[in-house]
Structures are given as C-alpha cells and as structure tokens.
C-alpha atoms as a PDB file:
ATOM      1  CA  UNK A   1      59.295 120.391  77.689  1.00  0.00           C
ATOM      2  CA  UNK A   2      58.638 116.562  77.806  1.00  0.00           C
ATOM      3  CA  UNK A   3      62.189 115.987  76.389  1.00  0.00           C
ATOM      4  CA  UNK A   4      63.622 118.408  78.911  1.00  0.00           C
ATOM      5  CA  UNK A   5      62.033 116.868  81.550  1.00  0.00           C
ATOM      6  CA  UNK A   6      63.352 113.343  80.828  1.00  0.00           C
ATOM      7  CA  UNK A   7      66.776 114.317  80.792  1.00  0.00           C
ATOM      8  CA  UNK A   8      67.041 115.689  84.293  1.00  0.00           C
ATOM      9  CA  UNK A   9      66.534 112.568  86.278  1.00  0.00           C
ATOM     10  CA  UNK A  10      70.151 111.555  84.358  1.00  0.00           C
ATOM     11  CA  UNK A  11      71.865 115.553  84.257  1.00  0.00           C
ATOM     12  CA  UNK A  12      73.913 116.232  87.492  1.00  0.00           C
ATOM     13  CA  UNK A  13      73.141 112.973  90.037  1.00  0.00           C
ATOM     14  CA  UNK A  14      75.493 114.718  92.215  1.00  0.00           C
ATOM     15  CA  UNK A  15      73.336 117.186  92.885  1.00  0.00           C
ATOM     16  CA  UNK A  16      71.442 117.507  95.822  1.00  0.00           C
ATOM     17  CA  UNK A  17      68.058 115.986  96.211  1.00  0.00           C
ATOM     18  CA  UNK A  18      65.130 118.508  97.123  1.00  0.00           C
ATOM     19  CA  UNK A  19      62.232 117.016  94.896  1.00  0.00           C
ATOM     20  CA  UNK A  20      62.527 119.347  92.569  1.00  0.00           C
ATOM     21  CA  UNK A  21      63.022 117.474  89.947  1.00  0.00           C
ATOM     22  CA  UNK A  22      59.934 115.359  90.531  1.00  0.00           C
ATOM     23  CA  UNK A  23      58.044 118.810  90.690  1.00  0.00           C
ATOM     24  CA  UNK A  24      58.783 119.148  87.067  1.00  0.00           C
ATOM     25  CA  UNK A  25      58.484 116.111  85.982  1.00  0.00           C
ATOM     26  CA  UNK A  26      54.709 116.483  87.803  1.00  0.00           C
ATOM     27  CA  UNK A  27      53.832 119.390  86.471  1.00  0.00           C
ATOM     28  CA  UNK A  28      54.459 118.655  82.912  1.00  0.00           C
ATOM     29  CA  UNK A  29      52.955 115.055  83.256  1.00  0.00           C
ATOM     30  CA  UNK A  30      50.041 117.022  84.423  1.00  0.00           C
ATOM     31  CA  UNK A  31      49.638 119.641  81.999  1.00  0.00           C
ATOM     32  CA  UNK A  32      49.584 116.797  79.114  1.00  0.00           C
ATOM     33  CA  UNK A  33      47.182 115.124  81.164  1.00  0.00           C
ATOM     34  CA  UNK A  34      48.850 112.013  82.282  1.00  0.00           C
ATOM     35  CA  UNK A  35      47.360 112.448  86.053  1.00  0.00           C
ATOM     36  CA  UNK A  36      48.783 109.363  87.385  1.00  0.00           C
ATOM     37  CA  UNK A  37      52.199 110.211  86.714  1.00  0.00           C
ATOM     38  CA  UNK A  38      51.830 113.727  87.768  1.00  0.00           C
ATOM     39  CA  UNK A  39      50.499 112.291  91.055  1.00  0.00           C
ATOM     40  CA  UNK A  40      53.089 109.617  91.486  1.00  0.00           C
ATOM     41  CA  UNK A  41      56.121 112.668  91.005  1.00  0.00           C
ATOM     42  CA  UNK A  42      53.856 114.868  92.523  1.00  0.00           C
ATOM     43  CA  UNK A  43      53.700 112.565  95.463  1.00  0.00           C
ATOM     44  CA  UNK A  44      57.756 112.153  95.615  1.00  0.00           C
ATOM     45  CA  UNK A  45      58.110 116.025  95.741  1.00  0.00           C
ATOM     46  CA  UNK A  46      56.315 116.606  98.117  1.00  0.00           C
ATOM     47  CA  UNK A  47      57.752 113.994 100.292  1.00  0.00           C
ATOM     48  CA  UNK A  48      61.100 114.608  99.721  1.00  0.00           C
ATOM     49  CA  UNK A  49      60.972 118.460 100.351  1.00  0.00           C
ATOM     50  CA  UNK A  50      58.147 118.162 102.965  1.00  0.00           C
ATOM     51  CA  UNK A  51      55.848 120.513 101.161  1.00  0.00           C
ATOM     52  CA  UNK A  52      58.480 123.143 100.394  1.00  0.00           C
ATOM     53  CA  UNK A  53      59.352 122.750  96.637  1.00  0.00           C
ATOM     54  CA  UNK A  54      55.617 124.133  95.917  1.00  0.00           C
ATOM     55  CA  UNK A  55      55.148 127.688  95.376  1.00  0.00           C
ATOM     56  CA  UNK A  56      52.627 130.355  95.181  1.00  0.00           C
ATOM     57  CA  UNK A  57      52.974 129.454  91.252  1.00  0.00           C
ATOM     58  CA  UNK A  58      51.646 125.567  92.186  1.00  0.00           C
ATOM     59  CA  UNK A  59      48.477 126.063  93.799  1.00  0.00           C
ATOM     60  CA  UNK A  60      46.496 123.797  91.302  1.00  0.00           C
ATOM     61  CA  UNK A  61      49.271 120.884  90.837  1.00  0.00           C
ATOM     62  CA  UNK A  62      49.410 120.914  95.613  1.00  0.00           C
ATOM     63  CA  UNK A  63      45.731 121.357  95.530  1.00  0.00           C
ATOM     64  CA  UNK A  64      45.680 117.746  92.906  1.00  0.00           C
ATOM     65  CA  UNK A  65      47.854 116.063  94.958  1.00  0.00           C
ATOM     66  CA  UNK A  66      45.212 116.787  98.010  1.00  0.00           C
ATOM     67  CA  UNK A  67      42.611 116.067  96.271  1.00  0.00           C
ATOM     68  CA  UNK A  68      43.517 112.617  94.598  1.00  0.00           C
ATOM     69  CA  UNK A  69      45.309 111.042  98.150  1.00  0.00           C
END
C-alpha cells in the first residue's frame, strides 16, 4: 500500500485536486504509525476538500486530526 501510495502524488497531475490523495497518503502513514505524516496529509485533506473527502469509513483518522490540532 506504501508503494501505491507514493506513486499517486506523480499518476494523473491533471487531475483535479479534492485532497484525496492526501487522504490516502494519511491514512496509510497512519496505520504504519508515522502520526506526523498522517497529520501533516491529514491536515492538507481536509483543507483542500473542507472536510468532505472523510467518510463514515474515517471516523478515527478525522477524530486524530481533532485531536492532535
């Protein structure tokens, strides 16, 4: 997933920007417990999409990025 993750801040720069990306990248960085990247991308999504890129699904990584402002 790491790999994967990597490669899409280079795959399709065309494409429009809606944070999700940084979501991902976020998610994985917290799930191998690298916390201040996951904030930092975290951070980005949210910004970018105003809150919007975070579903139902990503209670725990919203409810880090509240807790660690």
């Amino acid at each position: 997933m790491k790999k994967w993750v990597d490669n899409i801040f280079v795959a399709d720069p065309a494409r429009g920007d809606t944070g999700e990306r940084e979501l991902w990248a976020g998610k994985v960085a917290f799930e191998l417990g690298d916390l201040s990247v996951a904030k930092e991308y975290l951070d980005t999504a949210n910004q970018k999409s105003r809150g919007r890129c975070f579903g139902v699904e990503d209670a725990k990584y919203l409810k880090f990025l509240k807790n660690n402002k």
